[in-house]
N, C-alpha and C. Protein backbone atom coordinates (compact mmCIF):
# COMPACT_ATOMS: atom_id res chain seq x y z
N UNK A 1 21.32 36.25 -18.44
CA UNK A 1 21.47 36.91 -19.70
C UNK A 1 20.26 36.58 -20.57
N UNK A 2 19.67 37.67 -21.30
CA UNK A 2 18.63 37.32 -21.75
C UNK A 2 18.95 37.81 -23.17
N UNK A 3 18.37 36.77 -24.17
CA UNK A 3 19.04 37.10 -25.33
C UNK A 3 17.69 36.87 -26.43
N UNK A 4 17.94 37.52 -27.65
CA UNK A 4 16.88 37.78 -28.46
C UNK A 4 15.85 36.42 -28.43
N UNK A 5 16.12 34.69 -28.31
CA UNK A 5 15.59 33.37 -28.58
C UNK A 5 14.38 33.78 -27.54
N UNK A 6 14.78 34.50 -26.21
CA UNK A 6 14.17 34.41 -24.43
C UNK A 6 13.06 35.28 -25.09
N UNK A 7 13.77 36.62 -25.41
CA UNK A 7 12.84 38.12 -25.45
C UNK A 7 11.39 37.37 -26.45
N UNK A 8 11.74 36.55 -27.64
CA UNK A 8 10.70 36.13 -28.17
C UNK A 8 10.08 35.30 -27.52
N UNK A 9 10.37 34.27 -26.79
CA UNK A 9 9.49 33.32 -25.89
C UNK A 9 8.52 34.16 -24.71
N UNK A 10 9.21 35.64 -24.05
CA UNK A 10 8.83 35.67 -23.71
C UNK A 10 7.48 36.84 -24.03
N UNK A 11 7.54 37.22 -25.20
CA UNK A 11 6.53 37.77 -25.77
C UNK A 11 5.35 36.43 -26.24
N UNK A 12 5.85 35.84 -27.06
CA UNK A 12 4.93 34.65 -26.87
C UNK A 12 3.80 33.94 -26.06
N UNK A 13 4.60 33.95 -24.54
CA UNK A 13 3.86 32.91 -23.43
C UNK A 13 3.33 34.44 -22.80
N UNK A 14 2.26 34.26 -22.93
CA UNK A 14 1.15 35.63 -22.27
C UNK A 14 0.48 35.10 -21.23
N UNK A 15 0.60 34.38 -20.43
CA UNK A 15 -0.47 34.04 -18.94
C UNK A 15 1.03 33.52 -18.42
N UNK A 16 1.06 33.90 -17.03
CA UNK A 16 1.93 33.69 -15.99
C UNK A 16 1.97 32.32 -16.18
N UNK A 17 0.99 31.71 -15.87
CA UNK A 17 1.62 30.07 -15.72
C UNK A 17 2.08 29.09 -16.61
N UNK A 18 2.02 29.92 -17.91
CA UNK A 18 2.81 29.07 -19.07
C UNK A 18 4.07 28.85 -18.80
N UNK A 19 4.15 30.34 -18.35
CA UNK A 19 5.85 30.96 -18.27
C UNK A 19 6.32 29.89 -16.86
N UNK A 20 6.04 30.12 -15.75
CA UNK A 20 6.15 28.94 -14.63
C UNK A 20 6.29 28.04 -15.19
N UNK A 21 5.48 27.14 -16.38
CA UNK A 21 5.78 25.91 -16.21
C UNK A 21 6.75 25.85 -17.45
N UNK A 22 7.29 26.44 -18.06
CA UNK A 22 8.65 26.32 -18.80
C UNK A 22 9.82 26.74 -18.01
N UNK A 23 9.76 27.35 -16.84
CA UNK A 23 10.81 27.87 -16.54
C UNK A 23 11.04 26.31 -14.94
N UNK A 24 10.05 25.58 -15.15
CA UNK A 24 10.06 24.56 -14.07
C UNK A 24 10.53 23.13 -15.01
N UNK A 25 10.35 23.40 -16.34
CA UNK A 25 10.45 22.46 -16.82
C UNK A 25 11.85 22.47 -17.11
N UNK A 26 12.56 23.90 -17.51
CA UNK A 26 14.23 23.66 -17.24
C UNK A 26 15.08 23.46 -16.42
N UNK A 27 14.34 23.58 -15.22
CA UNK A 27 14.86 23.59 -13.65
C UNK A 27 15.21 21.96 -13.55
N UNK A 28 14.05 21.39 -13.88
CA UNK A 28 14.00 19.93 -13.96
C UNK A 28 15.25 19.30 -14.56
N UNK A 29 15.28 19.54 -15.49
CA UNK A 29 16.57 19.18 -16.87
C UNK A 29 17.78 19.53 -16.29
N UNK A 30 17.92 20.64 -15.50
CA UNK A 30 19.17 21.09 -15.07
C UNK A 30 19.54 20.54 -13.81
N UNK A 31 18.90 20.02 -12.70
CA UNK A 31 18.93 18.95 -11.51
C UNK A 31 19.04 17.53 -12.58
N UNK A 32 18.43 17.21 -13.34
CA UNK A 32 18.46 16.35 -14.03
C UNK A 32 20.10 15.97 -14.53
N UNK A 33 20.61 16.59 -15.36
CA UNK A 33 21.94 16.69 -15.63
C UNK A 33 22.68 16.41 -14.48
N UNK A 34 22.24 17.55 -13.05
CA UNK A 34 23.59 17.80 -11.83
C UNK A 34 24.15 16.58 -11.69
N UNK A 35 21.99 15.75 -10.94
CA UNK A 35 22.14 14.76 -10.32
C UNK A 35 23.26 13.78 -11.01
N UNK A 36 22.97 13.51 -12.36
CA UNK A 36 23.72 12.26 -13.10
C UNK A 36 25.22 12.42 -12.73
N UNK A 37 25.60 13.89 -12.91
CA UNK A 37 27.00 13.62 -13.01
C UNK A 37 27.32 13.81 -11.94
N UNK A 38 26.68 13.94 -10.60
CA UNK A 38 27.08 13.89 -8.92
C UNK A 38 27.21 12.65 -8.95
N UNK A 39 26.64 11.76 -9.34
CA UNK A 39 26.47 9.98 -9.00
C UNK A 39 27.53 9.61 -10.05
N UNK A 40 27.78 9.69 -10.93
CA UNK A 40 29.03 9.52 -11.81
C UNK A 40 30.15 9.50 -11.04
N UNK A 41 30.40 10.82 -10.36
CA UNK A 41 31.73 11.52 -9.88
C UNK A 41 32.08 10.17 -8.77
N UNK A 42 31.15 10.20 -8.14
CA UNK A 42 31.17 9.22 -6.47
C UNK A 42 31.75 8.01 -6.77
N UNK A 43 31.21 6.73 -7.66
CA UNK A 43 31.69 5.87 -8.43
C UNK A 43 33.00 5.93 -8.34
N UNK A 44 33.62 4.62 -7.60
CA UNK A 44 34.93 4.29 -7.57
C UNK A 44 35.21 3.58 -9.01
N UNK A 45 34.34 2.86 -9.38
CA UNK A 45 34.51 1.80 -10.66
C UNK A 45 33.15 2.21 -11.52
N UNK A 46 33.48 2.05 -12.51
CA UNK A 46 32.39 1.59 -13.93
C UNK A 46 32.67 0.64 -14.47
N UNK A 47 31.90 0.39 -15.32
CA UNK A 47 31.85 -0.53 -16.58
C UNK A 47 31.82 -0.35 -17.94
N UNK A 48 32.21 -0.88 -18.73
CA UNK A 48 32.10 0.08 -20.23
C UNK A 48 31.91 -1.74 -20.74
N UNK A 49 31.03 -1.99 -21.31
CA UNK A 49 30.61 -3.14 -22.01
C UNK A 49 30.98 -3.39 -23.34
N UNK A 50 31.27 -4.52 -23.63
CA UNK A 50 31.65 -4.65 -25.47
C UNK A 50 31.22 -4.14 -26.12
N UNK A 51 31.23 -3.69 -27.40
CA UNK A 51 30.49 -3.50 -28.28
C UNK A 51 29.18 -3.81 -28.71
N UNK A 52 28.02 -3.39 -28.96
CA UNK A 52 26.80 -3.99 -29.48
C UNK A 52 26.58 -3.55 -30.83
N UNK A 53 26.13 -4.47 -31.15
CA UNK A 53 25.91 -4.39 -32.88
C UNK A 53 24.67 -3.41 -33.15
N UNK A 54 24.02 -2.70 -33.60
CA UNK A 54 23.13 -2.88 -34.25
C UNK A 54 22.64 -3.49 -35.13
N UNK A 55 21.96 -4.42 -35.04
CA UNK A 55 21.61 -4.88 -36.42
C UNK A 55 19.68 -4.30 -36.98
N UNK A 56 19.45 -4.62 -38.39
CA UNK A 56 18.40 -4.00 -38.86
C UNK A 56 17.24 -4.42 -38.25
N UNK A 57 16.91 -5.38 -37.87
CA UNK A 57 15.52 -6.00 -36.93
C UNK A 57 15.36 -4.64 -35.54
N UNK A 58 16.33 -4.08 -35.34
CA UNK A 58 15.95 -3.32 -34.00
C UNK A 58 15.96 -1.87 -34.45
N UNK A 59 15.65 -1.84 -35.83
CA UNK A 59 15.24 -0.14 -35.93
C UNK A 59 14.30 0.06 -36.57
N UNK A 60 13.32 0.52 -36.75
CA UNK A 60 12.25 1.38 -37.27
C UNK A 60 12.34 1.85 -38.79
N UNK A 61 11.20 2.06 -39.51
CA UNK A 61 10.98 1.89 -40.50
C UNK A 61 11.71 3.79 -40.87
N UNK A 62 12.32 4.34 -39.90
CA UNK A 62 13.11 5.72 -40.49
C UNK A 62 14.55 5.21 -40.39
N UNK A 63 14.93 4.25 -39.99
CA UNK A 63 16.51 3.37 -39.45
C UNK A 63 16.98 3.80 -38.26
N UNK A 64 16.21 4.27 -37.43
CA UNK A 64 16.30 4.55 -36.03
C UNK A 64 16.30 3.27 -35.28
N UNK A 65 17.25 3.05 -34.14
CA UNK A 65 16.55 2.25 -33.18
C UNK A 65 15.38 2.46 -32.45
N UNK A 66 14.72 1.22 -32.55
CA UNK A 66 13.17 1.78 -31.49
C UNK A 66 14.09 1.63 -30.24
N UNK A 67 12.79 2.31 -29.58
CA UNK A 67 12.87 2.37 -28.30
C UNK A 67 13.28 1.76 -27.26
N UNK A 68 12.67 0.45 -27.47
CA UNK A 68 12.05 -0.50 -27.02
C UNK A 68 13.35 -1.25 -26.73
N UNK A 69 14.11 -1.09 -27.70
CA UNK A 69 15.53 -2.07 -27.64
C UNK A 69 17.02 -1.62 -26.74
N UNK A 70 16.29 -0.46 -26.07
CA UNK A 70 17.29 -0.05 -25.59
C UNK A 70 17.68 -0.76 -23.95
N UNK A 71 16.69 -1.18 -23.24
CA UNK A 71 16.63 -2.00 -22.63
C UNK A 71 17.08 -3.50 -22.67
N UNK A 72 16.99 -4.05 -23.85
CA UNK A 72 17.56 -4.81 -24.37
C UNK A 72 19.38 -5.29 -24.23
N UNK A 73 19.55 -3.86 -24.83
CA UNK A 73 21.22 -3.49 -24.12
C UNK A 73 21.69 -3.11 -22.87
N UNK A 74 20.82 -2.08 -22.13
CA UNK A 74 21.29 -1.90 -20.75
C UNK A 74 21.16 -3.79 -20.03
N UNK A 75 20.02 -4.34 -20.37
CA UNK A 75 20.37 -5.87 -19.70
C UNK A 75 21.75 -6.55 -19.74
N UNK A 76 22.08 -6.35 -21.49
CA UNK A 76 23.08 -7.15 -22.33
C UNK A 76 24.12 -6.46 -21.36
N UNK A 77 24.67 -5.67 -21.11
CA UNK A 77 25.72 -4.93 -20.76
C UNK A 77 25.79 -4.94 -19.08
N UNK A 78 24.32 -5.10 -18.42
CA UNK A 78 24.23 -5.55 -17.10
C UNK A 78 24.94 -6.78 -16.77
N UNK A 79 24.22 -7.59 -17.49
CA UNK A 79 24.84 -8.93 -17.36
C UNK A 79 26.07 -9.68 -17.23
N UNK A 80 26.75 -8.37 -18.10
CA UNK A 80 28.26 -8.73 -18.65
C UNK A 80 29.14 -8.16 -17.41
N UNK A 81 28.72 -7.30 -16.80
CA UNK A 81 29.57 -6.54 -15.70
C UNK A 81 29.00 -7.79 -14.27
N UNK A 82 27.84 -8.01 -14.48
CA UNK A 82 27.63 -8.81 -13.32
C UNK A 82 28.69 -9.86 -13.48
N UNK A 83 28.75 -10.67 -14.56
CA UNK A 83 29.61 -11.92 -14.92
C UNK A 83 31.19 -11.47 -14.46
N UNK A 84 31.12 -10.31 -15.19
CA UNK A 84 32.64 -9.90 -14.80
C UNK A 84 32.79 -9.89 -13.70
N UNK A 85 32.01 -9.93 -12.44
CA UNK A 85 32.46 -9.11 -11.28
C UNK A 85 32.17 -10.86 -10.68
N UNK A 86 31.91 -11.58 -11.15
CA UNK A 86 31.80 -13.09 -10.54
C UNK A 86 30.39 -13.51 -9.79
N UNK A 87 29.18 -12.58 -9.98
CA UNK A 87 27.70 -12.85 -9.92
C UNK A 87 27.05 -13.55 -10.96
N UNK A 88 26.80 -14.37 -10.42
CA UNK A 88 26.16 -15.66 -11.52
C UNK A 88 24.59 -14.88 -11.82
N UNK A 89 23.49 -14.62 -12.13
CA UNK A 89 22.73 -14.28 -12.28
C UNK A 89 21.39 -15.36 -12.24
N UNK A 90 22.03 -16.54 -12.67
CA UNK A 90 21.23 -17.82 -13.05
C UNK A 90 21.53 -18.68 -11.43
N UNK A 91 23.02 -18.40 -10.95
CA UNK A 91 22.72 -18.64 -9.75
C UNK A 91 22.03 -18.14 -8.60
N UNK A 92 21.96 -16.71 -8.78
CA UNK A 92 21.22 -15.95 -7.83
C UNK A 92 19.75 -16.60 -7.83
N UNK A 93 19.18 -16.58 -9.21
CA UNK A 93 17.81 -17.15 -9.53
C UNK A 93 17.59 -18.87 -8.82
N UNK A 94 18.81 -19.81 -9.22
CA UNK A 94 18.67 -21.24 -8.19
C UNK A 94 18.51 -20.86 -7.04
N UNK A 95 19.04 -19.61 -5.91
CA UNK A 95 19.22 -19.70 -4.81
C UNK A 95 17.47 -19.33 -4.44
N UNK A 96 16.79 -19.10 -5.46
CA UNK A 96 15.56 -18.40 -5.05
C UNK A 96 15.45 -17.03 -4.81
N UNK A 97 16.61 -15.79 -5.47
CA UNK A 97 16.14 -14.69 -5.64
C UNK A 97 16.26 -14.13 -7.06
N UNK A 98 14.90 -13.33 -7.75
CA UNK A 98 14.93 -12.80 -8.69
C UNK A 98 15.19 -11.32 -8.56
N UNK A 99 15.67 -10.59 -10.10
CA UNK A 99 15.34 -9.35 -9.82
C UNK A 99 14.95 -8.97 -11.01
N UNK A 100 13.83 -8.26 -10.61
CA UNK A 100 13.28 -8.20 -12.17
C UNK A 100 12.93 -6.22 -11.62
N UNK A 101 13.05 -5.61 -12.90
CA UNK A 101 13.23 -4.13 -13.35
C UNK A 101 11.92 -3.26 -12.83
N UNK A 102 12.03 -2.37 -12.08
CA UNK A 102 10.83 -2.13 -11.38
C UNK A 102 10.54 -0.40 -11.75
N UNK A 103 11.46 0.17 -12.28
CA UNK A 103 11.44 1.67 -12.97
C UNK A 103 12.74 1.87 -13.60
N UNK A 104 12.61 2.59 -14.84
CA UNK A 104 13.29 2.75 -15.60
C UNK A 104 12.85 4.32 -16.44
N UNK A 105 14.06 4.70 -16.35
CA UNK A 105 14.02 6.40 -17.18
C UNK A 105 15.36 6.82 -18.20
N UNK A 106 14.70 7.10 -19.20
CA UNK A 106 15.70 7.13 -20.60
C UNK A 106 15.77 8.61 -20.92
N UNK A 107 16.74 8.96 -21.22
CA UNK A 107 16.74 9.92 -21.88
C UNK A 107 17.52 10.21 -23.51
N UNK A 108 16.91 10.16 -24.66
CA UNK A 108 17.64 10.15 -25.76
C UNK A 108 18.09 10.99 -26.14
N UNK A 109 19.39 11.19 -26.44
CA UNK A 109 20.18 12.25 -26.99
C UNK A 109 20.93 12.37 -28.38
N UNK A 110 21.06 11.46 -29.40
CA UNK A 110 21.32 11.19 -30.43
C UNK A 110 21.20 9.96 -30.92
N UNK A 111 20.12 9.95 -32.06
CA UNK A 111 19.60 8.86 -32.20
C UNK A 111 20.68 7.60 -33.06
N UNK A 112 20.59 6.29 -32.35
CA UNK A 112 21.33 5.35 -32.49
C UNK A 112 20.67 4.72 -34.48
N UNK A 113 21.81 4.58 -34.86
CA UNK A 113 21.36 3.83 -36.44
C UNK A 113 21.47 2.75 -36.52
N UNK A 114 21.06 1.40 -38.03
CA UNK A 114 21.56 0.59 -38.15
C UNK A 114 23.05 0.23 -38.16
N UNK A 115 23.33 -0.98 -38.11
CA UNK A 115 25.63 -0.64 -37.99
C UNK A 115 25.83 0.43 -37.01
N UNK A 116 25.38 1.21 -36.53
CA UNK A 116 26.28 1.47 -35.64
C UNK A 116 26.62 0.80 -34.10
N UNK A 117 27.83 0.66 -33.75
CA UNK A 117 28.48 0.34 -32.08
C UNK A 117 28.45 1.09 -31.31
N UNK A 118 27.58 0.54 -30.29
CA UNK A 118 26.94 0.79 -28.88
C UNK A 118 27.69 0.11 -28.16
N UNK A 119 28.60 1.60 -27.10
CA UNK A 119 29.31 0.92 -26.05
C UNK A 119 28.03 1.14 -24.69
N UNK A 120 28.36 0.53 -23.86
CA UNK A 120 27.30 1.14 -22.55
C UNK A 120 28.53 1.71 -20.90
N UNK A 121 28.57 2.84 -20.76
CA UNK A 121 28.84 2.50 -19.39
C UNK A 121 27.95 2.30 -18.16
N UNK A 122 28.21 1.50 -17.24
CA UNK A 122 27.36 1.57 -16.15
C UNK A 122 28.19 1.55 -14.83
N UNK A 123 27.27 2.39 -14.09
CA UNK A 123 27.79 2.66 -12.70
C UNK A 123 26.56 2.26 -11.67
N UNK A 124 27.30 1.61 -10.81
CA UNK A 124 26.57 1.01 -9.57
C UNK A 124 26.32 2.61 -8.24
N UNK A 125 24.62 2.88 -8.55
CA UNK A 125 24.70 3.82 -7.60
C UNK A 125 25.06 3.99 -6.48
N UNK A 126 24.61 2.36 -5.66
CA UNK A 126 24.60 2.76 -4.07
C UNK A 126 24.98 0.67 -3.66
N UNK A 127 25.39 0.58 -2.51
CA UNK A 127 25.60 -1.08 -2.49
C UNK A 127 23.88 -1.38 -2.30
N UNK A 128 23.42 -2.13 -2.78
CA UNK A 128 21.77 -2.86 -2.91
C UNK A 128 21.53 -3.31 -1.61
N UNK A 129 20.18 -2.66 -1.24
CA UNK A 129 19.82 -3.71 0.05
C UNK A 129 18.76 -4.27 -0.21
N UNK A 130 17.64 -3.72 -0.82
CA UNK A 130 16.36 -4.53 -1.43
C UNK A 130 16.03 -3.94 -2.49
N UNK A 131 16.47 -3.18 -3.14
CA UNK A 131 17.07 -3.06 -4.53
C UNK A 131 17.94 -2.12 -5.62
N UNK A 132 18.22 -2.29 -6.45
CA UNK A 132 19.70 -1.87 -6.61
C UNK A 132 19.15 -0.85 -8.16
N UNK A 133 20.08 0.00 -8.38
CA UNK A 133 19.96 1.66 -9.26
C UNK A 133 21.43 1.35 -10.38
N UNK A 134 20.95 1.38 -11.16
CA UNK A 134 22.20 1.82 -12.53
C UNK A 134 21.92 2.55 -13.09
N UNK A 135 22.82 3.28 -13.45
CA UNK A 135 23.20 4.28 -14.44
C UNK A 135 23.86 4.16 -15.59
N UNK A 136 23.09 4.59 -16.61
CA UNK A 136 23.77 4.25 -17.56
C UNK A 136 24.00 5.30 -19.11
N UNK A 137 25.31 5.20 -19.49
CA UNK A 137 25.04 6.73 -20.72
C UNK A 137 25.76 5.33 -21.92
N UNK A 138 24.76 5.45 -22.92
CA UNK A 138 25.17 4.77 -23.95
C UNK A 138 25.97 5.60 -25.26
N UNK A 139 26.91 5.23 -25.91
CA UNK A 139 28.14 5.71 -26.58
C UNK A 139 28.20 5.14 -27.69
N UNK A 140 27.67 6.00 -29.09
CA UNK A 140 28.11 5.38 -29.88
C UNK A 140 29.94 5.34 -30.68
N UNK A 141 30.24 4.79 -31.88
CA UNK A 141 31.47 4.55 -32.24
C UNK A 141 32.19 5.49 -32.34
N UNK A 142 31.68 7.09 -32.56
CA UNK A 142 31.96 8.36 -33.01
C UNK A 142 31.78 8.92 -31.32
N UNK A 143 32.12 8.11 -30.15
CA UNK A 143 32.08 8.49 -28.95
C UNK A 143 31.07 9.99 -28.90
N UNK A 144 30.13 9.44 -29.44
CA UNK A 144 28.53 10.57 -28.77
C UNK A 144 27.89 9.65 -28.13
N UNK A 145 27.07 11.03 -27.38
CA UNK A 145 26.13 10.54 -25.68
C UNK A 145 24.72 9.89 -27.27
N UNK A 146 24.20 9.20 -26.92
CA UNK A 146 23.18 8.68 -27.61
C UNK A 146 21.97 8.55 -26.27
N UNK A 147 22.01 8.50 -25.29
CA UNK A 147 21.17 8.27 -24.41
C UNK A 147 21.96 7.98 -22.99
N UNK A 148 20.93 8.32 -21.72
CA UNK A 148 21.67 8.11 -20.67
C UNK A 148 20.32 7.87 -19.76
N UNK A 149 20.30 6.56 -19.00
CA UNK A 149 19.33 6.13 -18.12
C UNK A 149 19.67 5.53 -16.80
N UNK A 150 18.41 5.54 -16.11
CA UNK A 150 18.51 4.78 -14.80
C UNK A 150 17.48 3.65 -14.61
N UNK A 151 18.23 2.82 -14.38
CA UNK A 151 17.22 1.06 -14.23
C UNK A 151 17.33 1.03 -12.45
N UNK A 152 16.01 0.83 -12.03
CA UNK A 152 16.13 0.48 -10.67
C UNK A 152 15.30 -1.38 -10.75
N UNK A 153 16.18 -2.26 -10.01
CA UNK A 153 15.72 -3.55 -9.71
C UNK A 153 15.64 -4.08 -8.36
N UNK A 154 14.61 -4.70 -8.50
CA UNK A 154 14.40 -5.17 -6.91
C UNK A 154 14.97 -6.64 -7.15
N UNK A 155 14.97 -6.67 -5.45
CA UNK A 155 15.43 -8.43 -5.54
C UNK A 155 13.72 -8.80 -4.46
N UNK A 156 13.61 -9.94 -5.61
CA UNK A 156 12.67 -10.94 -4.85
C UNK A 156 12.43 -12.29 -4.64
N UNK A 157 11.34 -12.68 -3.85
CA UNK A 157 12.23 -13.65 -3.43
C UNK A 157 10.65 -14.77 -4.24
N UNK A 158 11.73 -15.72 -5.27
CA UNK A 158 11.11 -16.20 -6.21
C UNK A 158 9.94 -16.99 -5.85
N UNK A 159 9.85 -17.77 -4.69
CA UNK A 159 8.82 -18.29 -4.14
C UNK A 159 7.50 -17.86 -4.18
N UNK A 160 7.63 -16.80 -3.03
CA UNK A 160 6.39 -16.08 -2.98
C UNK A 160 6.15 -14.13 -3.13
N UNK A 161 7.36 -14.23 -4.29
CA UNK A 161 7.10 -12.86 -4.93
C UNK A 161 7.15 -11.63 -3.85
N UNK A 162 7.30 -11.81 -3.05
CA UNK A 162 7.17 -10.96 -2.00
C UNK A 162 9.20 -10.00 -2.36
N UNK A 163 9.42 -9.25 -1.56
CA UNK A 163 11.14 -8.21 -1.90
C UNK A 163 11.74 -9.36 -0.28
N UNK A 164 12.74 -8.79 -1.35
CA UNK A 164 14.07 -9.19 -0.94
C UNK A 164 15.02 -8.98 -0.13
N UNK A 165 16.27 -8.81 0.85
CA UNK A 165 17.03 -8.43 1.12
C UNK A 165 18.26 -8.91 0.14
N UNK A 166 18.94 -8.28 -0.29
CA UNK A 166 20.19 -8.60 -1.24
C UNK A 166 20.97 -9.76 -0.55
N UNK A 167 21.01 -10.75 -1.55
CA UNK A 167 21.85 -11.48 -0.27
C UNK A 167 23.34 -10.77 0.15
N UNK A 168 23.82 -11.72 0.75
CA UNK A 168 25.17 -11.28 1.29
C UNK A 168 26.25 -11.41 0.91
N UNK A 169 26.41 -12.49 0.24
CA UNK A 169 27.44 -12.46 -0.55
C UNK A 169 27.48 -11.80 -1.85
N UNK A 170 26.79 -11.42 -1.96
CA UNK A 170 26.41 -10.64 -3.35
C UNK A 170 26.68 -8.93 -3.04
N UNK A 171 25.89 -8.70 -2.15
CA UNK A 171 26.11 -7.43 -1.28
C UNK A 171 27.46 -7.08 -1.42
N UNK A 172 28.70 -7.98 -0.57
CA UNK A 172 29.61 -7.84 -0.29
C UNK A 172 30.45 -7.70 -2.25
N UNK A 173 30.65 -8.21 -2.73
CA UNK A 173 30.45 -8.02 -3.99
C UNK A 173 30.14 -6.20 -4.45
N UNK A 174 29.10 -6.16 -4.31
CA UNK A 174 28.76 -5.06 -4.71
C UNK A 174 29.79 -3.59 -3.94
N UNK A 175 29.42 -4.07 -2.60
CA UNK A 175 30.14 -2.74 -2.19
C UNK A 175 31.47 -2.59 -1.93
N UNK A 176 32.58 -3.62 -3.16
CA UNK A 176 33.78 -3.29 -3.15
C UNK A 176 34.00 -2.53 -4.68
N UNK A 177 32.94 -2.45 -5.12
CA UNK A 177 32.74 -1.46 -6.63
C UNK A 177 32.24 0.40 -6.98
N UNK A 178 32.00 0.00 -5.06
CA UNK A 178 31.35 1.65 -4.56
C UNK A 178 32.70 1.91 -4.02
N UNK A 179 32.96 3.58 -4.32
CA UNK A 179 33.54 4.11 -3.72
C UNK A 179 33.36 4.38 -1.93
């Protein structure tokens, strides 16, 4: 359906490949969306994390949260589901494996304020073998999407920095949370 917003865009974009690359750039967004909520659906279990505060140190001089802090919370809220699920994190690290964040992709959808409560859910994509994918859509108090990302972490092995195999007991752990 093409409706008066299109007919003007497409009077607008006058060389073929403008038009290609807007019409590739929605294609994107729309696999973008599928994918998330195909990996949602699969998920036997989530997580929905406490509350997070905002407080004023983590927003920007318009009262936005920066950016920057949003990571901050997907950790905070990582952590808390790991604990919950009986993964020590500090033990994993004694045993000699780290995992430290190796790509990460955000997408913001309504911007988070000072005072407001940030719930997080997260879902475990796949059981980890040398390293592990979350998903995550953050919720503020007025239950809106505020953002929704994916953290991928490797496990390594603290010695000599080199990757990991997940250990095993941890593994096992993990893949009673996958469907």
């Amino acid at each position: 359906m093409v409706t008066s917003y299109s007919k003007y865009w497409l009077k607008k974009v006058k060389k073929k490949h403008h038009l290609l690359l807007i019409l590739i750039f929605f294609y994107c967004k729309l696999w973008e969306t599928i994918l998330f909520n195909k990996f949602k659906k699969k998920l036997k279990i989530h997580f929905t994390s406490t509350p997070i505060n905002v407080r004023y140190g983590e927003t920007d001089q318009m009262g936005v949260v920066h950016h920057s802090n949003y990571l901050r919370y997907f950790e905070v809220a990582r952590i808390e589901w790991l604990t919950q699920l009986g993964v020590s994190y500090q033990a994993m690290e004694e045993a000699g494996v780290m995992m430290p964040v190796i790509d990460v992709q955000i997408t913001y959808k309504t911007p988070a304020k000072f005072e407001d409560k940030l719930t997080i859910n997260i879902h475990l994509k796949e059981v980890p073998l040398v390293k592990m994918t979350f998903l995550y859509e953050v919720l503020n108090q007025k239950g809106e999407l505020v953002s929704t990302a994916i953290t991928t972490l490797a496990f390594m092995n603290a010695s000599n920095r080199r990757p990991h195999r997940c250990p095993e007991n941890f593994k096992a752990v993990f893949a009673s949370v996958i469907a």
